[in-house]
Protein backbone atom coordinates (compact mmCIF):
# COMPACT_ATOMS: atom_id res chain seq x y z
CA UNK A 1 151.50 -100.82 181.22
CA UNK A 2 152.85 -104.19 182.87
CA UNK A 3 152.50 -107.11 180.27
CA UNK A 4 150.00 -109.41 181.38
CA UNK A 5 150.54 -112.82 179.41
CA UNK A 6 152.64 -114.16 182.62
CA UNK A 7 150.63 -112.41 185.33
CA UNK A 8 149.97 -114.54 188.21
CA UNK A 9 147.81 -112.66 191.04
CA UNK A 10 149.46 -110.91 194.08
CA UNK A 11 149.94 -111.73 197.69
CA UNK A 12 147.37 -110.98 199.76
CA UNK A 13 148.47 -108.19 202.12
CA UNK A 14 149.17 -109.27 205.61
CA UNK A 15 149.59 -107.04 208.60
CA UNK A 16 153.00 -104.95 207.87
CA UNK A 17 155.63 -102.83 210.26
CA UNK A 18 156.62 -99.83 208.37
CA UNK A 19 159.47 -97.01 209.70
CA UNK A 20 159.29 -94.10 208.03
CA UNK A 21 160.61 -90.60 208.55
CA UNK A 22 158.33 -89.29 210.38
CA UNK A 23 155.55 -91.90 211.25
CA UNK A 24 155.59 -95.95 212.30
CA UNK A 25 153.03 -97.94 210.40
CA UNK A 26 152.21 -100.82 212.74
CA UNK A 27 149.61 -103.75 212.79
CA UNK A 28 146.92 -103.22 214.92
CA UNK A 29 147.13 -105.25 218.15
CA UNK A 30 144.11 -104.93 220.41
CA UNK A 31 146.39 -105.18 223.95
CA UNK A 32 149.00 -102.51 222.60
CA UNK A 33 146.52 -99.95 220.57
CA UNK A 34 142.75 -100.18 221.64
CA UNK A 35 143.21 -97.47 224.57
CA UNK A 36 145.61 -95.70 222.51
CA UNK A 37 143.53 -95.24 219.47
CA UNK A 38 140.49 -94.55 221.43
CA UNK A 39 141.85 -92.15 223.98
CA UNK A 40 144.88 -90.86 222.37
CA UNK A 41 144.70 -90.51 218.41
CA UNK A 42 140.86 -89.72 218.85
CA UNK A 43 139.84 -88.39 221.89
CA UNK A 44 137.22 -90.76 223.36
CA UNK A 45 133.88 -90.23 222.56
CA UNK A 46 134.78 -87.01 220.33
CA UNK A 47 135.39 -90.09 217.72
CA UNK A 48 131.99 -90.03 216.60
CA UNK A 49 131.99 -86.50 215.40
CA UNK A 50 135.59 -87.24 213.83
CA UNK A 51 134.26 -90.40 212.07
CA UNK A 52 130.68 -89.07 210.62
CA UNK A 53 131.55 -90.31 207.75
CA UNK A 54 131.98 -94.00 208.36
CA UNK A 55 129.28 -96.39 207.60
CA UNK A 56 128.62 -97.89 211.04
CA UNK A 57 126.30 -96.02 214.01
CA UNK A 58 127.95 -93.81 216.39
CA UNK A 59 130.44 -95.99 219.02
CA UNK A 60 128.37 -95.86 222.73
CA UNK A 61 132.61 -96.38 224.42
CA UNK A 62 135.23 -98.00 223.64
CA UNK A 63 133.49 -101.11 223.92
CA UNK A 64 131.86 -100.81 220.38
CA UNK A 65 135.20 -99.70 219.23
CA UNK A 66 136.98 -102.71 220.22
CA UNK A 67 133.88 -104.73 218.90
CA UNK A 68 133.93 -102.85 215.59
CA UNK A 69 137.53 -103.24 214.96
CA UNK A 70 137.57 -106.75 215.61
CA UNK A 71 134.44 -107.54 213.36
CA UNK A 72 135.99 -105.69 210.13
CA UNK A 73 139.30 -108.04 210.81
CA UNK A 74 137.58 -111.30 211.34
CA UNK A 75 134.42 -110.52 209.20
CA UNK A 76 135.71 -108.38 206.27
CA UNK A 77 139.36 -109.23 206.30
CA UNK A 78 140.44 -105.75 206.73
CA UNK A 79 143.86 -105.09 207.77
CA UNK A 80 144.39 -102.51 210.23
CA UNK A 81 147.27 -100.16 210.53
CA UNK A 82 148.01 -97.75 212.94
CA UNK A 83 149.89 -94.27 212.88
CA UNK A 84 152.56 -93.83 215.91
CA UNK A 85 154.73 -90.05 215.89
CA UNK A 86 158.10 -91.30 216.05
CA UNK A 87 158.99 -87.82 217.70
CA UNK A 88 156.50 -88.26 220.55
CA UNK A 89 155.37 -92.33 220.44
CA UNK A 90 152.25 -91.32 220.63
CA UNK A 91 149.47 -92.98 218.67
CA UNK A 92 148.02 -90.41 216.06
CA UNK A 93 145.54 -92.52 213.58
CA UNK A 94 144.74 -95.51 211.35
CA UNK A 95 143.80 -96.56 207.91
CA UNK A 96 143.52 -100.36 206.46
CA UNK A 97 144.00 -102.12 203.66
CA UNK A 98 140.43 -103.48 202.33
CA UNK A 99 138.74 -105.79 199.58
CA UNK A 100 141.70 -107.10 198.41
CA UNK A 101 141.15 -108.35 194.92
CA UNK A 102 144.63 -110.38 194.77
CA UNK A 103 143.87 -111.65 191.29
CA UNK A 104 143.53 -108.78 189.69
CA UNK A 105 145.95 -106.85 192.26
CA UNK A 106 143.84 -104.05 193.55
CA UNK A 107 143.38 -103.47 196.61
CA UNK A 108 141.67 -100.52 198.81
CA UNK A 109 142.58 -97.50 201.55
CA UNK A 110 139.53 -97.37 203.96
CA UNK A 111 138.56 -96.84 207.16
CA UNK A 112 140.61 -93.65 207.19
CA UNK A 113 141.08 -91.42 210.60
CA UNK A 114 143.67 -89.40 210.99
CA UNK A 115 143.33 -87.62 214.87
CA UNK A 116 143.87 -83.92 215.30
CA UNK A 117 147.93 -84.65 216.32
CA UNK A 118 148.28 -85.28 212.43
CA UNK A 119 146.88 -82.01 211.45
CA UNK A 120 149.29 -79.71 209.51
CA UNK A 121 152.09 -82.27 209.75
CA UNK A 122 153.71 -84.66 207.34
CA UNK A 123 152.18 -87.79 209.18
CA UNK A 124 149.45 -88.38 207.32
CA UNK A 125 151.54 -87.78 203.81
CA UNK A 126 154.23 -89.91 204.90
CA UNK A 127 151.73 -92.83 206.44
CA UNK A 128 149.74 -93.34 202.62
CA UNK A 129 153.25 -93.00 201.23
CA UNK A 130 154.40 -95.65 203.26
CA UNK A 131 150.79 -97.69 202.71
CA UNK A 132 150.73 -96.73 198.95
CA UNK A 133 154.87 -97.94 198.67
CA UNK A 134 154.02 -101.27 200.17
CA UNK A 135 150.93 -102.01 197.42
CA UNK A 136 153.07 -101.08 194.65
CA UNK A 137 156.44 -101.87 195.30
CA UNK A 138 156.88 -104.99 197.80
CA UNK A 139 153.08 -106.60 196.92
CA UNK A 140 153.05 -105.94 193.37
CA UNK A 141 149.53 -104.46 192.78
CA UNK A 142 148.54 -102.88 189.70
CA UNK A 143 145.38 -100.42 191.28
CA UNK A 144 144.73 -99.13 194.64
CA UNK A 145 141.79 -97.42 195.13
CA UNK A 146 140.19 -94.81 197.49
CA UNK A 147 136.47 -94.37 198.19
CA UNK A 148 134.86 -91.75 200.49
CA UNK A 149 130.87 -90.63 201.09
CA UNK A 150 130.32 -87.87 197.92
CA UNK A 151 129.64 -85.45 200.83
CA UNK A 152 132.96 -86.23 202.79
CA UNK A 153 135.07 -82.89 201.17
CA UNK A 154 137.93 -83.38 203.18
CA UNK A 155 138.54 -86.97 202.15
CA UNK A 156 137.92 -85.98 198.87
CA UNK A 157 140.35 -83.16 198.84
CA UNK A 158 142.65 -85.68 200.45
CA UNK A 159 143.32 -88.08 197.78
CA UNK A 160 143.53 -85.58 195.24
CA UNK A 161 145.96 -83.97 196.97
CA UNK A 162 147.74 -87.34 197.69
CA UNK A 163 147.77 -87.80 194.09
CA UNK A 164 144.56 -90.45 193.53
CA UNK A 165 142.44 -89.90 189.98
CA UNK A 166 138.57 -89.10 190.53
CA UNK A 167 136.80 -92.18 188.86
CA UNK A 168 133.21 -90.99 189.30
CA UNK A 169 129.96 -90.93 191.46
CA UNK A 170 128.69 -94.27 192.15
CA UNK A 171 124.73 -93.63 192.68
CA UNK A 172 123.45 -94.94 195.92
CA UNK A 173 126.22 -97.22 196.26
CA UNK A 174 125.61 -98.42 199.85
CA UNK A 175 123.34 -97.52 203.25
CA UNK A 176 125.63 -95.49 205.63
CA UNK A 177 123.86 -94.45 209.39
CA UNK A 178 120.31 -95.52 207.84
CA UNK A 179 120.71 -93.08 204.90
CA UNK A 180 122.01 -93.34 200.94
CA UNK A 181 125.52 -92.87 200.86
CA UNK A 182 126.75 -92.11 196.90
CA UNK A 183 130.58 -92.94 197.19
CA UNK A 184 132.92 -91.33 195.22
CA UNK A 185 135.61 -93.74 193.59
CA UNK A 186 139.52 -92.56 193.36
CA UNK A 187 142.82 -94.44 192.05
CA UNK A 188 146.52 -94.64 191.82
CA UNK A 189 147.51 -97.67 189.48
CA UNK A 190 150.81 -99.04 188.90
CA UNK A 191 152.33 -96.87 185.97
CA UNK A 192 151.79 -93.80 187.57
CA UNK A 193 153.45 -94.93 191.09
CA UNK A 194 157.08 -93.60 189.67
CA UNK A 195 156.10 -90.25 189.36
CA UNK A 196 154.22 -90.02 192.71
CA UNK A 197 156.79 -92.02 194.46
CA UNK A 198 159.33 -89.16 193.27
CA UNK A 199 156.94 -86.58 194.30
CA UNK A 200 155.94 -88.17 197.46
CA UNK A 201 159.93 -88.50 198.85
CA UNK A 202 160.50 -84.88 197.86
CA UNK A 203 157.30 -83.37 199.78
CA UNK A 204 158.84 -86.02 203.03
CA UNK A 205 161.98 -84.34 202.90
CA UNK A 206 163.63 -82.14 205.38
CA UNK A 207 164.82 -79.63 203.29
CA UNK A 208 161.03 -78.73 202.41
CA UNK A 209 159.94 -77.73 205.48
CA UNK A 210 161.04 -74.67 207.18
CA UNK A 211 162.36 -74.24 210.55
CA UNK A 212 158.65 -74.15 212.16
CA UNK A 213 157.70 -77.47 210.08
CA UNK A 214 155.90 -75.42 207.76
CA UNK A 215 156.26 -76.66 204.00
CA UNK A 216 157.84 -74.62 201.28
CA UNK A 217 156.19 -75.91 198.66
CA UNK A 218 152.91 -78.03 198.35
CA UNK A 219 152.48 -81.62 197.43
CA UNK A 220 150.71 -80.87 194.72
CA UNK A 221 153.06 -78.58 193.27
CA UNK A 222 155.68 -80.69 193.38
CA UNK A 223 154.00 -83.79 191.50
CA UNK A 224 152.89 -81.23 188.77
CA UNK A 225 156.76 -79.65 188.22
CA UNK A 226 157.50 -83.78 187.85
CA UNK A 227 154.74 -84.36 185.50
CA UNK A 228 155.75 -81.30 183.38
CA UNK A 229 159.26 -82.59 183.10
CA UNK A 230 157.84 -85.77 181.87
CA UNK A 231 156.09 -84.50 178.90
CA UNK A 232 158.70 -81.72 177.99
């Protein structure tokens, strides 16, 4: 653990170009991304059934999309960044960086959506590498956190596979489509970024991944071989 007798606070993050590997982190402008996002990463109006999870009613077009977007900027400070394929250019998905607590350097992962084109592909491991990298490593945070609906399996199975801890249940945390939503609470902090980071960049690279894309050997796997080697 850091010592905290000099700690100052962190930056608060800003809107952030990324190139990685295989996927371009890059801010969300409403002229480059709107149509993209909606029609593109997400399929129009199949967005609701992609996003059931989200807290706000069901988009009517990409009017309430555009609306949405730009109240969780200007109203909640969110930062959104979106997922282009550097193979194809094509825009895949987003994710933002949300309730920044600077002074205590945590910040959140929300608004997840990851469209069908990242399915069974290293884009979405390589995107919250790339988001997770940035926290840790050029903003200086000590805990960033990941929070789904209890009932949302495949976010949940999602940060435990990207290597988050499972916090807990919080009990009828918030009001999500007129209905209790209990919100399950995830982490990475600071000390353990090495050991993901390690785990992360061998996953990402090309020698794991056959000559169909398919991986050799799972994320998870991985991270556990490094964590073994750590205690031996």
């Amino acid at each position: 653990m850091r010592d905290l007798a000099n700690w100052t606070g962190c930056p608060v993050p800003q809107p952030v170009l990324i190139e990685g590997r295989y996927v371009r982190l890059e801010p969300y402008e409403r002229k480059v991304h709107l149509e993209a996002l909606w029609n593109d990463a997400f399929g129009g109006m199949a967005i609701n059934p992609l996003l059931k999870y989200f807290t706000q009613d069901d988009f009517s077009g990409i009017e309430d999309f555009d609306a949405w977007l730009s109240a969780v900027a200007a109203k909640s400070g969110w930062i959104t960044e979106v997922f282009r394929d550097r193979a194809t250019g094509n825009i895949t998905g987003m994710a933002n960086y949300m309730r920044a607590d600077p002074a205590n350097g945590v910040v959140e992962v929300g608004g997840v959506a990851h469209g069908p084109a990242m399915a069974r592909s290293p884009l979405s491991t390589e995107a919250h590498y790339l988001m997770a990298r940035h926290v840790f490593e050029d903003l200086g945070y000590r805990r960033y956190e990941w929070k789904c609906h209890s009932e949302n399996q495949p976010s949940r199975s999602a940060a435990l596979r990207l290597g988050f801890t499972f916090e807990g249940i919080f009990r009828q945390h918030m009001i999500s489509k007129h209905a209790n939503r209990d919100t399950a609470w995830y982490s990475m902090i600071d000390r353990e970024w090495p050991l993901l980071k390690t785990a992360f960049e061998t996953w990402l690279s090309p020698e794991n991944f056959d000559s169909e894309g398919r991986q050799k050997r799972r994320l998870e796997d991985v991270r556990a071989e490094y964590a073994a080697k750590e205690q031996a």
